[in-house]
Protein backbone atom coordinates (compact mmCIF):
# COMPACT_ATOMS: atom_id res chain seq x y z
CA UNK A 1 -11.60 6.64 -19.55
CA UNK A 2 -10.98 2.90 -18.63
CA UNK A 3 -10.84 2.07 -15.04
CA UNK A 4 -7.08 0.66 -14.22
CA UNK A 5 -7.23 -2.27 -11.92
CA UNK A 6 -5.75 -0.76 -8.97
CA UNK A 7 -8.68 2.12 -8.91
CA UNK A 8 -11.33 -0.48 -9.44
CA UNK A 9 -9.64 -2.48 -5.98
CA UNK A 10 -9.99 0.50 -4.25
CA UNK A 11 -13.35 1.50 -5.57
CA UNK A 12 -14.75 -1.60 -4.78
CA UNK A 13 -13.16 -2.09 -1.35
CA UNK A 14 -14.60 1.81 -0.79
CA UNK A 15 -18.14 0.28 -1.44
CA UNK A 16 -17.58 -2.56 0.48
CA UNK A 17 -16.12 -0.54 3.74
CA UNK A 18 -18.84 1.87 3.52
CA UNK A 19 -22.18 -0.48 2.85
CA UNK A 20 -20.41 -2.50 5.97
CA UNK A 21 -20.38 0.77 8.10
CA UNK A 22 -23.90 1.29 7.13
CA UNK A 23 -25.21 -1.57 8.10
CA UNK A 24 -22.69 -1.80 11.48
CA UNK A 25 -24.38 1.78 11.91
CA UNK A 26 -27.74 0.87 11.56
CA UNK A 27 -26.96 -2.11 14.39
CA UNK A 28 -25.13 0.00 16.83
CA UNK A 29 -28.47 2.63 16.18
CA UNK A 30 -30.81 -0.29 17.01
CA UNK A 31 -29.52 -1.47 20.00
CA UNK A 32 -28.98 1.45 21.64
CA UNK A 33 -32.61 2.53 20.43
CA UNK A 34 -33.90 -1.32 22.23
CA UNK A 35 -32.27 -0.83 24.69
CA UNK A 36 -33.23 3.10 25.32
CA UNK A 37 -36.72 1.90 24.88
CA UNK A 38 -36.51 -1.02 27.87
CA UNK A 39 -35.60 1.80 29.90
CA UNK A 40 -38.09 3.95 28.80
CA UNK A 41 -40.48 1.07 29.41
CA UNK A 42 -39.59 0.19 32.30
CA UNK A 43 -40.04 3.82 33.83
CA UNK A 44 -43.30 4.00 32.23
CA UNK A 45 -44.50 0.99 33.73
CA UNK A 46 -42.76 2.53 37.11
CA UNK A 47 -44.84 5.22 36.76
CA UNK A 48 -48.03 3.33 35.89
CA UNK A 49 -47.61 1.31 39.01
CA UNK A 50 -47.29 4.67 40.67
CA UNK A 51 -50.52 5.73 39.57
CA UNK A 52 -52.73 3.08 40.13
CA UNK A 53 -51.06 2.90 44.15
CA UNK A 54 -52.30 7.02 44.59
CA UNK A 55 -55.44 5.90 43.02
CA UNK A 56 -55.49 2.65 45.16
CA UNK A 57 -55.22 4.72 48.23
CA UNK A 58 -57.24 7.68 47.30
CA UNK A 59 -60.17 4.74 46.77
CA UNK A 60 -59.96 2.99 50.00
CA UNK A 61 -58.96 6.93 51.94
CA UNK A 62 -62.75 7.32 50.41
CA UNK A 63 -64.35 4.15 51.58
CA UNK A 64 -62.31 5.11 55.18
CA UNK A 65 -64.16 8.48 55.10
CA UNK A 66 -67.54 6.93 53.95
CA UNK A 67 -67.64 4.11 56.21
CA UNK A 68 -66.56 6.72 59.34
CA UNK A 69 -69.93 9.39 58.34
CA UNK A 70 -71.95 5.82 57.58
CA UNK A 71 -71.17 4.92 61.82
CA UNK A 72 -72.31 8.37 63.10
CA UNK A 73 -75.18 8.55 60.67
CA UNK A 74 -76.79 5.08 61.84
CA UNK A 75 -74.78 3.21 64.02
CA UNK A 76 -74.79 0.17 61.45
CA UNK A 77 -72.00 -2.75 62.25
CA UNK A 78 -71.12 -2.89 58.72
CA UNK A 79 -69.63 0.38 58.62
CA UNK A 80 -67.47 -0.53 61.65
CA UNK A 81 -66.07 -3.24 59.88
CA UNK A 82 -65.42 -1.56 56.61
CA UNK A 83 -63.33 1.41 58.97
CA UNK A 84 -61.77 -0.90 60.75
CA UNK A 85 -60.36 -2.69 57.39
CA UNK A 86 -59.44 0.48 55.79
CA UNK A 87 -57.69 1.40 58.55
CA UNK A 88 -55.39 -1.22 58.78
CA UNK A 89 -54.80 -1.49 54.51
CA UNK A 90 -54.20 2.59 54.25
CA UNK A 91 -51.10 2.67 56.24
CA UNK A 92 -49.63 -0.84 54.10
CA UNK A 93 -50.64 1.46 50.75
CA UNK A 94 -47.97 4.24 52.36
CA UNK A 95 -45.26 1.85 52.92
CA UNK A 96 -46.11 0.79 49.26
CA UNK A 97 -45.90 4.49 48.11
CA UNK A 98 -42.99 4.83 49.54
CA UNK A 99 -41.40 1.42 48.28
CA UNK A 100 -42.17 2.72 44.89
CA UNK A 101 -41.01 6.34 44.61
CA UNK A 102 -37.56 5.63 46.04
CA UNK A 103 -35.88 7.03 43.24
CA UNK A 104 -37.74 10.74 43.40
CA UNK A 105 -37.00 12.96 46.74
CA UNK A 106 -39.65 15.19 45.90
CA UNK A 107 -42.23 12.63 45.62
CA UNK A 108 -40.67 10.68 48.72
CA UNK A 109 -41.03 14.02 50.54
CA UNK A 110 -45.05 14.16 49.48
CA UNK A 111 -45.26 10.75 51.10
CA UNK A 112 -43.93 11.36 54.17
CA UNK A 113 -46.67 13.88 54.68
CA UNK A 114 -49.19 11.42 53.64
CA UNK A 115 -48.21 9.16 56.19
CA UNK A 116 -48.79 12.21 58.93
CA UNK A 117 -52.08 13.44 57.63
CA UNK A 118 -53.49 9.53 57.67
CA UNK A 119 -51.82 9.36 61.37
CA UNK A 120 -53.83 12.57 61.92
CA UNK A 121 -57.04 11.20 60.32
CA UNK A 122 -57.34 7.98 61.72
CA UNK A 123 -56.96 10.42 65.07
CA UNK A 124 -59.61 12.27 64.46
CA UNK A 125 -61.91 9.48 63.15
CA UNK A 126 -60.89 7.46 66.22
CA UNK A 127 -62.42 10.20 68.77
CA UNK A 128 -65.14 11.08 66.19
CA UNK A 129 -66.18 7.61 66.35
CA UNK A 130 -65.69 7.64 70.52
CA UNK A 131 -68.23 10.36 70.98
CA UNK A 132 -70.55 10.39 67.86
CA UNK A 133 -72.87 13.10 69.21
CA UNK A 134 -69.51 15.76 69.83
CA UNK A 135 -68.85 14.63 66.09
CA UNK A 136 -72.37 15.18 64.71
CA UNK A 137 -73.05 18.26 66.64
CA UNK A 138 -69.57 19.42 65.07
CA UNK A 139 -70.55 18.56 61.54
CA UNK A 140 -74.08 20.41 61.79
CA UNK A 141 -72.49 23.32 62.78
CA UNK A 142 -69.44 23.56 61.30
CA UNK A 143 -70.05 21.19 58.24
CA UNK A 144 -66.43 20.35 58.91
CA UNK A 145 -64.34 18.11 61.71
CA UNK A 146 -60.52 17.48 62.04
CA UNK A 147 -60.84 13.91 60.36
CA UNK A 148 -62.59 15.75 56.98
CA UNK A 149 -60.06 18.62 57.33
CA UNK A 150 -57.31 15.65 57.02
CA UNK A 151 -59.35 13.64 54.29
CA UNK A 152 -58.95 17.09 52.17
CA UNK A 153 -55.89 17.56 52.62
CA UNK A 154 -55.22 14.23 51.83
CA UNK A 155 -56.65 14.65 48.08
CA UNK A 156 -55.03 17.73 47.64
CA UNK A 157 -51.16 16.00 48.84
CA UNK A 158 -52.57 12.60 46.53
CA UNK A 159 -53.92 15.35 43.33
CA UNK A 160 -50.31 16.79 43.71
CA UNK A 161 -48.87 13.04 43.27
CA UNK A 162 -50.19 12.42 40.46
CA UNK A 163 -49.92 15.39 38.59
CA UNK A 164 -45.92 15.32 38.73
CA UNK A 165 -46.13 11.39 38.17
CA UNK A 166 -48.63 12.48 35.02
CA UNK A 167 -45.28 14.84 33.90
CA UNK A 168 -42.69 12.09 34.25
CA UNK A 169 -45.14 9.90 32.03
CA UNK A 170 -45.57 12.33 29.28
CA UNK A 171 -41.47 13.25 29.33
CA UNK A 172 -41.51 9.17 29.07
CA UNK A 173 -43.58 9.06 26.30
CA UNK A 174 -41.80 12.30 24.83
CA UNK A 175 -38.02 10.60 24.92
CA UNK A 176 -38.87 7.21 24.04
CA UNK A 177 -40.57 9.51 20.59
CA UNK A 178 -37.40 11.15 19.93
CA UNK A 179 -35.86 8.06 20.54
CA UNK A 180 -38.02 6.38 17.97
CA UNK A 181 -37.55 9.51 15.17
CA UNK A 182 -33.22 9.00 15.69
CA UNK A 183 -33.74 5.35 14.89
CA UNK A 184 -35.85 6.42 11.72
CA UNK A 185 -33.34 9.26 10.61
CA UNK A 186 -29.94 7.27 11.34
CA UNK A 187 -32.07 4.40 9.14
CA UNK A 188 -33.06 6.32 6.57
CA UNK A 189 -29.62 8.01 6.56
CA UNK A 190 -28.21 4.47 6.13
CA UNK A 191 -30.90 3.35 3.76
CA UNK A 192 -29.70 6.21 1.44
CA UNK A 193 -26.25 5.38 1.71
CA UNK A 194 -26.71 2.15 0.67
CA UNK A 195 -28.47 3.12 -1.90
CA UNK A 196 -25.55 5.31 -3.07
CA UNK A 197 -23.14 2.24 -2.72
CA UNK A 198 -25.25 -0.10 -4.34
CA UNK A 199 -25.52 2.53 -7.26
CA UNK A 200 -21.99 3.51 -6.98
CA UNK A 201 -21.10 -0.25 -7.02
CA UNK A 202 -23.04 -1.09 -9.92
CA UNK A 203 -21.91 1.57 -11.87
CA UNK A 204 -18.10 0.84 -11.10
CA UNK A 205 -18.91 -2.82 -12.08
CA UNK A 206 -20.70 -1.98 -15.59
CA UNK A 207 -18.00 0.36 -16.05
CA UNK A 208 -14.92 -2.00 -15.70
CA UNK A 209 -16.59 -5.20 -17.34
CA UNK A 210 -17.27 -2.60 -20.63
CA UNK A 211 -13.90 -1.71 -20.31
CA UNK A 212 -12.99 -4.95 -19.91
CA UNK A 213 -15.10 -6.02 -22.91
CA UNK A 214 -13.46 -3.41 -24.92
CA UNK A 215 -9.64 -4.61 -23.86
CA UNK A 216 -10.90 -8.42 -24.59
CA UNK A 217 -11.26 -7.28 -28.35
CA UNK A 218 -8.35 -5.71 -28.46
CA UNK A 219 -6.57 -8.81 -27.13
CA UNK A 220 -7.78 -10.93 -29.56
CA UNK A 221 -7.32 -9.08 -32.29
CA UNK A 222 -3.76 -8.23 -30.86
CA UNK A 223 -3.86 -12.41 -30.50
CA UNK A 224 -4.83 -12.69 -33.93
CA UNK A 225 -1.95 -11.21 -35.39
CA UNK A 226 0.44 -12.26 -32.63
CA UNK A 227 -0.31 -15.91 -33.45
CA UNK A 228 0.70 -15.78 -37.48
CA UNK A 229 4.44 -13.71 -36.27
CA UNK A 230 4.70 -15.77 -33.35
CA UNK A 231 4.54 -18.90 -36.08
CA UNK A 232 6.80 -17.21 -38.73
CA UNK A 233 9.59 -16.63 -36.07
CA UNK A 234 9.25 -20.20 -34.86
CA UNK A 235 9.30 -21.19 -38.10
CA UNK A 236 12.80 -18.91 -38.76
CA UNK A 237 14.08 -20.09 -35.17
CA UNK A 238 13.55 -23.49 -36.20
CA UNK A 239 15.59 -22.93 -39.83
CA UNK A 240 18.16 -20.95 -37.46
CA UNK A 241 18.49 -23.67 -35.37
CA UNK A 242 18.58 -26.53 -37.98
CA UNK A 243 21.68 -24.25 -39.46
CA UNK A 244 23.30 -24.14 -36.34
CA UNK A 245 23.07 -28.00 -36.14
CA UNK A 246 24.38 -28.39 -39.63
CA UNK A 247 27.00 -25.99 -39.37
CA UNK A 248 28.08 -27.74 -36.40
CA UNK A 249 27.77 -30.85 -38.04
CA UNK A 250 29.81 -29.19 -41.10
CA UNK A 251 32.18 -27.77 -38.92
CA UNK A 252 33.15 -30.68 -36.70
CA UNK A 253 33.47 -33.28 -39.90
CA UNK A 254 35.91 -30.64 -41.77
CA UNK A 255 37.88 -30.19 -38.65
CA UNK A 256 37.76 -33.99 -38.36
CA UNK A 257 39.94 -34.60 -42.03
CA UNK A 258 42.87 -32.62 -41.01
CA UNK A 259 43.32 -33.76 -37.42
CA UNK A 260 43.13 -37.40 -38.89
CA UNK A 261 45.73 -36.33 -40.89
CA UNK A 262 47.48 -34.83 -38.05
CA UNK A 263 47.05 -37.71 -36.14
CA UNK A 264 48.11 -40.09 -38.77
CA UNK A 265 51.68 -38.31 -39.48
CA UNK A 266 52.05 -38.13 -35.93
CA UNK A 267 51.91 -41.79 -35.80
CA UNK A 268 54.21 -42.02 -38.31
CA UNK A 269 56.61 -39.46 -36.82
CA UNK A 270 56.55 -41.56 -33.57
CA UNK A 271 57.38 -44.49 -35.88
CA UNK A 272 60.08 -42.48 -37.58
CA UNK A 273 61.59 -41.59 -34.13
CA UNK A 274 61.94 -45.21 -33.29
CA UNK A 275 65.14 -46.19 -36.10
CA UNK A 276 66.51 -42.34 -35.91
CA UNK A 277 66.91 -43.72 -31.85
CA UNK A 278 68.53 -46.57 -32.94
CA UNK A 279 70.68 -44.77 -35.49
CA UNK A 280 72.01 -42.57 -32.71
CA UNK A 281 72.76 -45.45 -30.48
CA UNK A 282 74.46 -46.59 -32.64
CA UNK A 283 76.78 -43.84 -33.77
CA UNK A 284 77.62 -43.09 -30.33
CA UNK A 285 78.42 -46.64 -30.40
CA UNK A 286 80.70 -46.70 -33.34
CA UNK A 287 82.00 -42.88 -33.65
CA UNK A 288 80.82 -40.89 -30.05
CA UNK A 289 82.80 -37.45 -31.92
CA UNK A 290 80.43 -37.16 -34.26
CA UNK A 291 77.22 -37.05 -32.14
CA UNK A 292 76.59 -33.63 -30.89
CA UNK A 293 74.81 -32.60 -27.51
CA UNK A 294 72.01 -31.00 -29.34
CA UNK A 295 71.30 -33.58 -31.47
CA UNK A 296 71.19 -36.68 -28.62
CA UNK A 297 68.98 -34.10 -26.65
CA UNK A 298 66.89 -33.66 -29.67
CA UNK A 299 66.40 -37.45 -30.40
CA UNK A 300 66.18 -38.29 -26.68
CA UNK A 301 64.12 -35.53 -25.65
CA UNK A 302 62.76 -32.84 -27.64
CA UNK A 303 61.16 -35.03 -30.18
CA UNK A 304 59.53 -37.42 -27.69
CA UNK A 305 58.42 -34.64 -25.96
CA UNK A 306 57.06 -33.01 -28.45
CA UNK A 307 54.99 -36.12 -30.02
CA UNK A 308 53.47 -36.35 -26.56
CA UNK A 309 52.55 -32.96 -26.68
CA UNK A 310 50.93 -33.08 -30.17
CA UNK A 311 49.16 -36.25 -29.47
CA UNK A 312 47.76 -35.11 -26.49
CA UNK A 313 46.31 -32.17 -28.04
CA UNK A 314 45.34 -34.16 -31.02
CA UNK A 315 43.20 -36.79 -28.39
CA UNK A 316 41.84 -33.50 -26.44
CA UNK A 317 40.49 -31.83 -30.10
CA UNK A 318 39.41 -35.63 -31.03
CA UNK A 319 37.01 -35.56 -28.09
CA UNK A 320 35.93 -32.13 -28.33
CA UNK A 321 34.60 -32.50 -32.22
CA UNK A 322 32.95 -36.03 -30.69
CA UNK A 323 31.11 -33.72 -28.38
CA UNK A 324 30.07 -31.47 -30.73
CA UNK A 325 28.93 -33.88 -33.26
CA UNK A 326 27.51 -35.80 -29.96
CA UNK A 327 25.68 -32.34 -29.77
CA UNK A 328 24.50 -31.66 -32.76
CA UNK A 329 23.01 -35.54 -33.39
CA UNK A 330 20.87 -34.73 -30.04
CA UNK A 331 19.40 -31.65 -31.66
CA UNK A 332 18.28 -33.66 -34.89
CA UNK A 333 16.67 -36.37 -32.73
CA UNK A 334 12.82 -36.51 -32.99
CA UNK A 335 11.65 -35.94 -29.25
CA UNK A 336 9.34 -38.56 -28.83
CA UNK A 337 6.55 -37.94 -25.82
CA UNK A 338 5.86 -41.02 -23.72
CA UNK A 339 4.29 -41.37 -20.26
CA UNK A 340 6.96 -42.10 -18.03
CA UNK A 341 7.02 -43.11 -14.18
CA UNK A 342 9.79 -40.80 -12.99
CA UNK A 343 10.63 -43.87 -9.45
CA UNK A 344 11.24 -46.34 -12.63
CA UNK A 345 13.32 -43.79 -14.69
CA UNK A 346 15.40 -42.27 -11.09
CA UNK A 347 15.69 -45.78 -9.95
CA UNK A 348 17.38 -47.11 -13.42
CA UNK A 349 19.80 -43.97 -13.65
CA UNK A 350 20.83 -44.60 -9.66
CA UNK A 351 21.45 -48.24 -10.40
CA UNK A 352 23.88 -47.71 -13.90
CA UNK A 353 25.58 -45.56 -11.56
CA UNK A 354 26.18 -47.62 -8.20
CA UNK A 355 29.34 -49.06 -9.10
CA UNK A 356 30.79 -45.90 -8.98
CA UNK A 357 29.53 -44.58 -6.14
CA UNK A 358 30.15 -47.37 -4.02
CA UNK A 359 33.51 -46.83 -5.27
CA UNK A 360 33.00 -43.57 -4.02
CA UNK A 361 31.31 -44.31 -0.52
CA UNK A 362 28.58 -42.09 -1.72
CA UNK A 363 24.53 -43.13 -1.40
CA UNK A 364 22.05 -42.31 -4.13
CA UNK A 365 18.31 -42.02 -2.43
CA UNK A 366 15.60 -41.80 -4.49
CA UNK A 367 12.63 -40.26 -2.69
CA UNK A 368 8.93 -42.16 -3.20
CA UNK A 369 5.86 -41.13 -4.46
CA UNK A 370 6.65 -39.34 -7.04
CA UNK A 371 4.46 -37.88 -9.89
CA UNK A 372 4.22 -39.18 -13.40
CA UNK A 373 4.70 -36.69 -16.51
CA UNK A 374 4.47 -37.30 -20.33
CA UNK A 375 7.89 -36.62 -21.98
CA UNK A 376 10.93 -38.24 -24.13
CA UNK A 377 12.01 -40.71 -21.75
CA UNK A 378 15.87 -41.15 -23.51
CA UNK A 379 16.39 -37.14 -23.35
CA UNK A 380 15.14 -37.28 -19.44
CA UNK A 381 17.41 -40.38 -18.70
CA UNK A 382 20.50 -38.50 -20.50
CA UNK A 383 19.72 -35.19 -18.25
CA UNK A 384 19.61 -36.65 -14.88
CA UNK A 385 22.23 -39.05 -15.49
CA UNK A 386 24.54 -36.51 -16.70
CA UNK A 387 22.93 -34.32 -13.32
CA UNK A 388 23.69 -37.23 -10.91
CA UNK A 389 26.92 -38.14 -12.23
CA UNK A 390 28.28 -34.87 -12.36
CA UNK A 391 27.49 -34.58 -8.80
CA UNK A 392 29.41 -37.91 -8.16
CA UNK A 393 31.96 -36.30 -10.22
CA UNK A 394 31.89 -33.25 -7.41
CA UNK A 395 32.31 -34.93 -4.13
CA UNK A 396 33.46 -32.99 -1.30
CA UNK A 397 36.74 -35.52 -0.01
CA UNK A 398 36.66 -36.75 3.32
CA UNK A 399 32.34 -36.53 3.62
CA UNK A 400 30.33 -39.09 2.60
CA UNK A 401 28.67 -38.59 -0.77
CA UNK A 402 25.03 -38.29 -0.59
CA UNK A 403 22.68 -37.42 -3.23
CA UNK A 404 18.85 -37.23 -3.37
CA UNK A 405 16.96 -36.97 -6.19
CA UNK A 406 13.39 -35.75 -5.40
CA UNK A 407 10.03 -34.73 -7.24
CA UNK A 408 6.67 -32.40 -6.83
CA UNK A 409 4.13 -31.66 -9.18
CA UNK A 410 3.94 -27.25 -9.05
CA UNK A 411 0.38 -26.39 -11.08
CA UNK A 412 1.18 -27.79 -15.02
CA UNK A 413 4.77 -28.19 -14.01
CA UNK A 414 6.71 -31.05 -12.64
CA UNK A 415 10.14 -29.86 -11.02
CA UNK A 416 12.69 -32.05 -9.84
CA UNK A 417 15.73 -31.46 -7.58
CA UNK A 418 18.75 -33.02 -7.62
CA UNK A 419 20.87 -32.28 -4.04
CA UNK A 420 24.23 -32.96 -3.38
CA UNK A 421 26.72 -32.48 -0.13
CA UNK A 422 29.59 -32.00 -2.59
CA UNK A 423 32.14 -29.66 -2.72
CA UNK A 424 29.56 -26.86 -4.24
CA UNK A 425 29.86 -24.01 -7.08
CA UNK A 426 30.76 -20.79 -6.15
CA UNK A 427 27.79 -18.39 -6.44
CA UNK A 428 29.69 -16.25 -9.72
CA UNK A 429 29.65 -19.55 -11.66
CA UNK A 430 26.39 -20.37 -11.62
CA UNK A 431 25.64 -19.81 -14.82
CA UNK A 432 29.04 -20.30 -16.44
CA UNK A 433 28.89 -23.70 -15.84
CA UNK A 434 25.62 -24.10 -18.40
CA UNK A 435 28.32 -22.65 -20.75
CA UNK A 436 30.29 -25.36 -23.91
CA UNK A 437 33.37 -26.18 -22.56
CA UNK A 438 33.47 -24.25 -19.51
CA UNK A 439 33.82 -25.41 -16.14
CA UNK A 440 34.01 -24.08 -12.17
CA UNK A 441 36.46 -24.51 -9.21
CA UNK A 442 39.67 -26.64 -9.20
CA UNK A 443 40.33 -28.55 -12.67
CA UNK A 444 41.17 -31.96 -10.94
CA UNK A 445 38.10 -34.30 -12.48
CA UNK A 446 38.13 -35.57 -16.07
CA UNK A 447 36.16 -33.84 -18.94
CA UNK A 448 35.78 -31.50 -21.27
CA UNK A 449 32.89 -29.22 -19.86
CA UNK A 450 30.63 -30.34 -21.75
CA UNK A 451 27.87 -32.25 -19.80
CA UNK A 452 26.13 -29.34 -18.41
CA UNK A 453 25.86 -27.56 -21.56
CA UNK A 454 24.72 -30.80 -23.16
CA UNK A 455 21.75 -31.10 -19.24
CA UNK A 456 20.34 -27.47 -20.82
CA UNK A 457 20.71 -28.12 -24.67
CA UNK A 458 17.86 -31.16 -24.17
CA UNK A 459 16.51 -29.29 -21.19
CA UNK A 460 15.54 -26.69 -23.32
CA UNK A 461 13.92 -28.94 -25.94
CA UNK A 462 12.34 -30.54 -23.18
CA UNK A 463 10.43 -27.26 -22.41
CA UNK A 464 12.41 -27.58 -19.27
CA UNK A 465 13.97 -24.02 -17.27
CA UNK A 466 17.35 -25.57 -15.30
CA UNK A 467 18.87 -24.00 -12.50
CA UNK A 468 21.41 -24.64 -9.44
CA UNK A 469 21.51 -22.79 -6.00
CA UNK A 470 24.49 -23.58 -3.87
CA UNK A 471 27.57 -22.34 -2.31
CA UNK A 472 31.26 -23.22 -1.38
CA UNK A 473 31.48 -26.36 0.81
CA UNK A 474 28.12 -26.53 0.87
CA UNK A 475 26.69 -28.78 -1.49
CA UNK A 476 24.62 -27.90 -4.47
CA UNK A 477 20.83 -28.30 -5.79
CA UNK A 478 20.41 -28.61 -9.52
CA UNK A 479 16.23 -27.70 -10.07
CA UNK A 480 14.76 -28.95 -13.28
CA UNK A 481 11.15 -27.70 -14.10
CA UNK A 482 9.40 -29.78 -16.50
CA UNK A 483 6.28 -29.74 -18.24
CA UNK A 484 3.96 -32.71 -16.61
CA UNK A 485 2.50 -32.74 -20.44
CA UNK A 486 5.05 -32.60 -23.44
CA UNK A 487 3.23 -31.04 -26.19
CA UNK A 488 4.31 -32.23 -30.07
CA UNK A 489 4.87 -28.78 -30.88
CA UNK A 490 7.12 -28.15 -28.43
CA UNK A 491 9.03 -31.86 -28.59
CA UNK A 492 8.97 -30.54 -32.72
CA UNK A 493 11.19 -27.92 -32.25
């Protein structure tokens, strides 16, 4: 089953959303796993430091001890000193016990004791060490004093210490593990998922561009066959269209003979009318009684009038057939593409036509810079001339005329606009006034309604699409889209 283009979009799009997810996933995972670990690092550390403080002040509680027994077994000075320095440092490793189990009760609890069983050690060693005979005499027969009953106290309150900082360690170690084994198993998780999108992907991919393989034949076999019927009806719209032109042609010359004919006895009526005038002059002259009031009204008037008539019409079909044959010469004319500077060729068709707009109080402004195309250069002079003076034709009374003709190159395609502030076309008649002979608001300017039909005849050999957008009152824009390259097949037809 081919892959439409709309499920491929989304397929693709589904890949893309969920390989991003993965890998925002796998991000989100390994920050929070960092930063899980600087905390678990930090405690451990913590707890470390911890440690080594108990073990700093079990050491020195020792020396104390040592250096206290060392004074009442000899007497040496250098156990003295030695007491006399542990007993200063022990009490600064309590405050430091203390500093650093802030954050547990239970342990800040175990220190406060500490700090009474030291007070009650260095109490004991004090008078030990005042009366070293009472203290010896005690230890032979007891084996014990107050200052060792403190000392083992002391390592049982120091063993307790440690043991619960030993737990908080290994609970450390144990979350910053299962810490470690999320990160793996979200990775993993992700790992696999981009697998499955990279698979998924691939496979979507393969499966369009066969498919699209597959519809590329087709096309070009469809192509093949398109291209000889494509060239047999140009080849029948061409013979249509060369019969239209000769027909026209046909038509216009036959109609021609008889309305010279009519034309020509007309004359000669009108010369007729001039003695039967006289002749009635003069019988009303010479005998009034026998000139009737039908036939003085019939010489005077109805015959007069009636020439007028017929060679008005006779004028009116004279310049219709000229169109037509005006019409059908145009469509037998060889196109011939040119490069052409469309400033030079707007500039040329403004200036043919200034006399009659300064006659008008209008302006014609032709905008700069504008592009160059390759075209017939008499076909694009007779469009925007009949374009420009149309508009001239279509001034609104009472504003100044303005008209701007004005250029931009759109991909292969040069389109030019032609604005006016004229009187405008009424929305219904847009396309009505493309039409032979037809033409749009009040019938008050010369013509025949034929120079818009004529604007999209050439336009249309021009490879040109024409169109207008205005309103009532309002002015109207004519928009011509060209081809910037003429082609010789297309000038050919």
């Amino acid at each position: 089953m081919a892959i439409q283009q709309n499920t491929l979009n989304r397929l693709v799009i589904g890949c893309v959303v969920t390989g991003f997810l993965a890998l925002v996933l796998i991000g989100a995972a390994g920050v929070a796993v960092m930063a899980r670990n600087l905390d678990f690092s930090k405690w451990v550390n913590h707890t470390y430091q911890v440690q080594n403080a108990i073990a700093d002040y079990r050491t020195d509680n020792e020396r104390l001890e040592t250096a206290r027994r060392g004074v009442l077994l000899s007497s040496d000075p250098a156990f003295i000193g030695i007491y006399r320095q542990m007993s200063e440092k022990l009490p600064r490793h309590v405050d430091e016990l203390q500093r650093l189990t802030a954050d547990n009760p239970v342990q800040q609890a175990r220190v406060a004791r500490l700090r009474i069983l030291l007070r009650q050690q260095l109490t004991a060693d004090d008078r030990s060490l005042a009366d070293p005979s009472a203290a010896r005499a005690a230890l032979a027969t007891r084996g014990v004093d107050d200052g060792l009953t403190a000392v083992r106290a002391i390592r049982a309150l120091t063993d307790e210490m440690k043991a619960d900082e030993a737990r908080n360690l290994d609970e450390r170690d144990a979350a910053r593990a299962a810490s470690l084994r999320s990160l793996y198993v979200v990775a993993i998780a992700a790992g696999v998922l981009l697998a499955v999108v990279a698979i998924s992907s691939t496979w979507v991919i393969l499966r369009y561009t066969r498919d699209l393989t597959v519809s590329r034949a087709a096309l070009q076999a469809l192509n093949a066959g398109l291209e000889s019927e494509v060239a047999a009806r140009t080849a029948e719209l061409r013979r249509a269209n060369d019969e239209i032109q000769r027909f026209a042609y046909i038509v216009s010359h036959d109609l021609r003979s008889p309305l010279v004919n009519v034309m020509g006895f007309t004359s000669e009526l009108e010369a007729a009318a001039k003695p039967l005038g006289q002749l009635l002059q003069r019988a009303e002259a010479e005998a009034p009684d026998i000139v009737t009031p039908e036939a003085r009204a019939a010489v005077t008037t109805d015959l007069p009038e009636s020439l007028g008539f017929i060679r008005a019409s006779t004028q009116k079909m004279d310049r219709l057939i000229n169109a037509i044959l005006r019409l059908s010469r145009e469509g037998r004319r060889v196109l011939a593409p040119e490069p052409v500077d469309l400033k030079a060729l707007f500039d040329n068709v403004a200036a043919g036509l200034k006399h009659r707009a300064d006659e008008l109080g209008a302006r014609i402004e032709v905008a700069p810079d504008l592009p160059r195309l390759v075209s017939d250069r008499l076909a694009l002079d007779q469009v925007f001339s009949n374009l420009v003076e149309n508009a001239l034709k279509y001034l609104k009374p009472g504003r100044p005329g303005f008209i701007q003709i004005r250029a931009h190159r759109r991909g292969d395609r040069v389109v030019v606009e032609v604005i006016d502030n004229g009187r405008g076309i009424d929305p219904k008649d847009h396309e009505r006034i493309f039409d032979l002979f037809r033409r749009s608001g009040a019938q008050d300017q010369p013509g025949e309604g034929i120079g818009l039909a004529h604007v999209r005849a050439l336009g249309y050999r021009l490879g040109a699409t024409i169109n207008v957008e205005s309103a009532l009152d309002q002015g109207a824009t004519f928009r011509v889209s060209l081809p910037a390259v003429l082609s010789r097949e297309t000038a050919a037809t």
